[in-house]
N, C-alpha and C. Protein backbone atom coordinates (compact mmCIF):
# COMPACT_ATOMS: atom_id res chain seq x y z
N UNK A 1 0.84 -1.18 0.00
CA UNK A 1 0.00 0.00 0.00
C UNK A 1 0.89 1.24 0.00
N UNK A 2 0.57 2.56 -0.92
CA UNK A 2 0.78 3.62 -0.67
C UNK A 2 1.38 4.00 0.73
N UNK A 3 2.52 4.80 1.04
CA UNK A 3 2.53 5.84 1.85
C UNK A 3 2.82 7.01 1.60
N UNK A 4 2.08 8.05 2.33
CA UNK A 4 2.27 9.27 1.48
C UNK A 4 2.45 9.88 3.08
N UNK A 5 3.94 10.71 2.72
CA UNK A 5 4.97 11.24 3.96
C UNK A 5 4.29 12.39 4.67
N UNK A 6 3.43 13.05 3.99
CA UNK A 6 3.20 14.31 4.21
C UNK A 6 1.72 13.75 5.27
N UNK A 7 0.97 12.99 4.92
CA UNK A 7 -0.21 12.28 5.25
C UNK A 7 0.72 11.77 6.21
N UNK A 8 1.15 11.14 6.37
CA UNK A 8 1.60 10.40 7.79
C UNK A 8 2.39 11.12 8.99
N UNK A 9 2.88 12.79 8.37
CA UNK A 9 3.94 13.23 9.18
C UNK A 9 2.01 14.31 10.04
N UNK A 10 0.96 14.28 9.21
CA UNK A 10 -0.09 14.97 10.27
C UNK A 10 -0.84 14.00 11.00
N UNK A 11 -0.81 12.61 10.81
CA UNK A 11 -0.74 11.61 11.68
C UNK A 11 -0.27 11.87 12.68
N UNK A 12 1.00 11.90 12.93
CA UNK A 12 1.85 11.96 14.19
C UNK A 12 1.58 13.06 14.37
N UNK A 13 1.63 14.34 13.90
CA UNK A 13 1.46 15.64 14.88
C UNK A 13 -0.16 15.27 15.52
N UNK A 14 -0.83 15.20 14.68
CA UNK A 14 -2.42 14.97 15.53
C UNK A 14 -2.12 13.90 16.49
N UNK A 15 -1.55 13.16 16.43
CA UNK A 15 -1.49 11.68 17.94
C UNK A 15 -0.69 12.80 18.70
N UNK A 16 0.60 13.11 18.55
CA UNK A 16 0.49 14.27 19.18
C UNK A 16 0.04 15.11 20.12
N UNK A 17 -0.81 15.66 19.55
CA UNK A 17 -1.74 16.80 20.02
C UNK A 17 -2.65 16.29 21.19
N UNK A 18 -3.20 15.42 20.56
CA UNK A 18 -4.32 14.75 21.15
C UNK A 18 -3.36 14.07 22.34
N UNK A 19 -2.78 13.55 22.57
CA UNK A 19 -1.99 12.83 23.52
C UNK A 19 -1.71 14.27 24.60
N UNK A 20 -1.14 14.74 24.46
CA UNK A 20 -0.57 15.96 24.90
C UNK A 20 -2.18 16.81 26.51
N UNK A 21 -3.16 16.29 25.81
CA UNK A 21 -4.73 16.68 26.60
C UNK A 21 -5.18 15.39 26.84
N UNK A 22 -4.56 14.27 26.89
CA UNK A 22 -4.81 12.91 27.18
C UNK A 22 -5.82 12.92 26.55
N UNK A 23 -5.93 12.60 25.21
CA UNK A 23 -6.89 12.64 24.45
C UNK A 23 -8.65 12.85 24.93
N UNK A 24 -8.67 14.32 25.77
CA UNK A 24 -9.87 14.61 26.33
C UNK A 24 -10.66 15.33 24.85
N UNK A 25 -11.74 15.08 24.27
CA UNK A 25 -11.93 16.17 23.46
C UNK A 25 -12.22 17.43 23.71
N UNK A 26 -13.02 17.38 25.34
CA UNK A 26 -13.40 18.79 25.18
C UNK A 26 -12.38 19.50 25.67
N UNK A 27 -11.09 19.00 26.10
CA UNK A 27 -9.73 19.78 26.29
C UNK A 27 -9.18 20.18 24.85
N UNK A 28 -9.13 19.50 23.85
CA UNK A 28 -8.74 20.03 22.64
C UNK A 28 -9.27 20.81 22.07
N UNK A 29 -11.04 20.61 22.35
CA UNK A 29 -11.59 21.53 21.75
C UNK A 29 -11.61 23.14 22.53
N UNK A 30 -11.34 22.48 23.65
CA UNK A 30 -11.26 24.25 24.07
C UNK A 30 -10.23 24.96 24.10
N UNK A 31 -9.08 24.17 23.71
CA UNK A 31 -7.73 24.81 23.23
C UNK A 31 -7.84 25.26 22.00
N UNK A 32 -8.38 24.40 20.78
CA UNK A 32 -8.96 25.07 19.50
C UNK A 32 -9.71 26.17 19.65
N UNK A 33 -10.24 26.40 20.55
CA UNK A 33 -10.81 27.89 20.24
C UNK A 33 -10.23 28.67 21.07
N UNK A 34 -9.56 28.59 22.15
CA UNK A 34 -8.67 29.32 22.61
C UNK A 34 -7.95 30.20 21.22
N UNK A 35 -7.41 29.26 20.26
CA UNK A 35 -6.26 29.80 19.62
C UNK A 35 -7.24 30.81 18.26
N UNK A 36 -8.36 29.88 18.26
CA UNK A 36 -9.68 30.66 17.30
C UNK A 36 -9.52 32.02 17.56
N UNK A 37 -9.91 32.05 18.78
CA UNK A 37 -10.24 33.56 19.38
C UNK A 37 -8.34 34.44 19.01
N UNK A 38 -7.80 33.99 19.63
CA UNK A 38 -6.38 34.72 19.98
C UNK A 38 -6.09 35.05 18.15
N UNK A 39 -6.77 34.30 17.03
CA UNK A 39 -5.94 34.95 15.83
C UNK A 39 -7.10 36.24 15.66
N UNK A 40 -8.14 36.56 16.06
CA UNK A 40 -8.77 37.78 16.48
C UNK A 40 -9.60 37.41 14.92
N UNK A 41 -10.39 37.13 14.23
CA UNK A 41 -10.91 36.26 13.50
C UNK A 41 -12.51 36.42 13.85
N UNK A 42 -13.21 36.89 12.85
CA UNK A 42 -14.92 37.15 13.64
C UNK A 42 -14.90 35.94 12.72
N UNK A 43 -15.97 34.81 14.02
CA UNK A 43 -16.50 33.69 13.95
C UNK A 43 -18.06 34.26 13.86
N UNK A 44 -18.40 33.95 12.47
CA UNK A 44 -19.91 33.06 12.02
C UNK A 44 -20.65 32.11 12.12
N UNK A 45 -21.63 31.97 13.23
CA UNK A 45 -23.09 31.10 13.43
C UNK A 45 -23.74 31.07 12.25
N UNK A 46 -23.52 29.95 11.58
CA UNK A 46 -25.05 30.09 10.42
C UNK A 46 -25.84 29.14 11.11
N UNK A 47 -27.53 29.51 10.79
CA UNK A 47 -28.40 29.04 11.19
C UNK A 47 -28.09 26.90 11.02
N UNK A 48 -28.71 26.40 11.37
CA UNK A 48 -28.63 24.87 11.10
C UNK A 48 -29.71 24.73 10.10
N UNK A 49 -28.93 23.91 8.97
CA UNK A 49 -29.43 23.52 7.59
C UNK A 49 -30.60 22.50 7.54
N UNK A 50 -31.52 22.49 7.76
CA UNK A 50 -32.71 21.23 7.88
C UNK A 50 -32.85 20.42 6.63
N UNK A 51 -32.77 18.87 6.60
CA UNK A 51 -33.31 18.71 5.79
C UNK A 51 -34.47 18.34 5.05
N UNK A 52 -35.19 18.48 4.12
CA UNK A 52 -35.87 18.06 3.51
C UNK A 52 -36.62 16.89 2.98
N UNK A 53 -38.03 16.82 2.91
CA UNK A 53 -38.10 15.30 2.88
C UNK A 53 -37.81 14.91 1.16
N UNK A 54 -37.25 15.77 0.84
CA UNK A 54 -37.19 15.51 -0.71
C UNK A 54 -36.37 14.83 -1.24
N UNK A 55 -36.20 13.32 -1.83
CA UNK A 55 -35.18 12.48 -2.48
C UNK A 55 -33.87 12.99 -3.24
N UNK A 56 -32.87 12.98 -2.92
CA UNK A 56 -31.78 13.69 -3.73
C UNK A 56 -31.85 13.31 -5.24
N UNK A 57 -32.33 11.93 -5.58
CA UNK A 57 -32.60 10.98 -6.85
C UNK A 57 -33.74 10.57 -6.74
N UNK A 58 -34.80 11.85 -7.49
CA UNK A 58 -36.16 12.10 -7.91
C UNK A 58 -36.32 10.33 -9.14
N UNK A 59 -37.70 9.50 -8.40
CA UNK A 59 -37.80 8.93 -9.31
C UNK A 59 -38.81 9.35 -10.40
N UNK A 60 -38.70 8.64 -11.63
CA UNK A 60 -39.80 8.93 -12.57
C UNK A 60 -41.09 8.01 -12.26
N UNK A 61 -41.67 7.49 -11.60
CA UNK A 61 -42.79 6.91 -11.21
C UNK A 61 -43.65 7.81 -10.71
């Protein structure tokens, strides 16, 4: 199989990372926005997208 260096070298930084907060998510995630906020960056809420009861692949029947 393929290895591709660049793909495997963000492997290890993400095990990494995640290791580093004993892989808690909501510790990563609140370090991710820690750093969100600190690049001073206006963050956008868009509403939540509902979907539809409509078939993506309309039949002809």
């Amino acid at each position: 199989m393929y290895k591709d260096e660049i793909v495997e070298e963000i492997h290890k930084y993400r095990g990494e990372y995640a290791k580093s907060f004993n892989y808690d998510l909501k510790a990563i995630f609140d370090d991710l926005r820690k750093k969100q906020i600190a690049q001073g960056r206006k963050v956008v809420k868009l509403p939540i997208k509902r979907s539809s009861n409509k078939s993506l692949y309309p039949t002809d029947s």
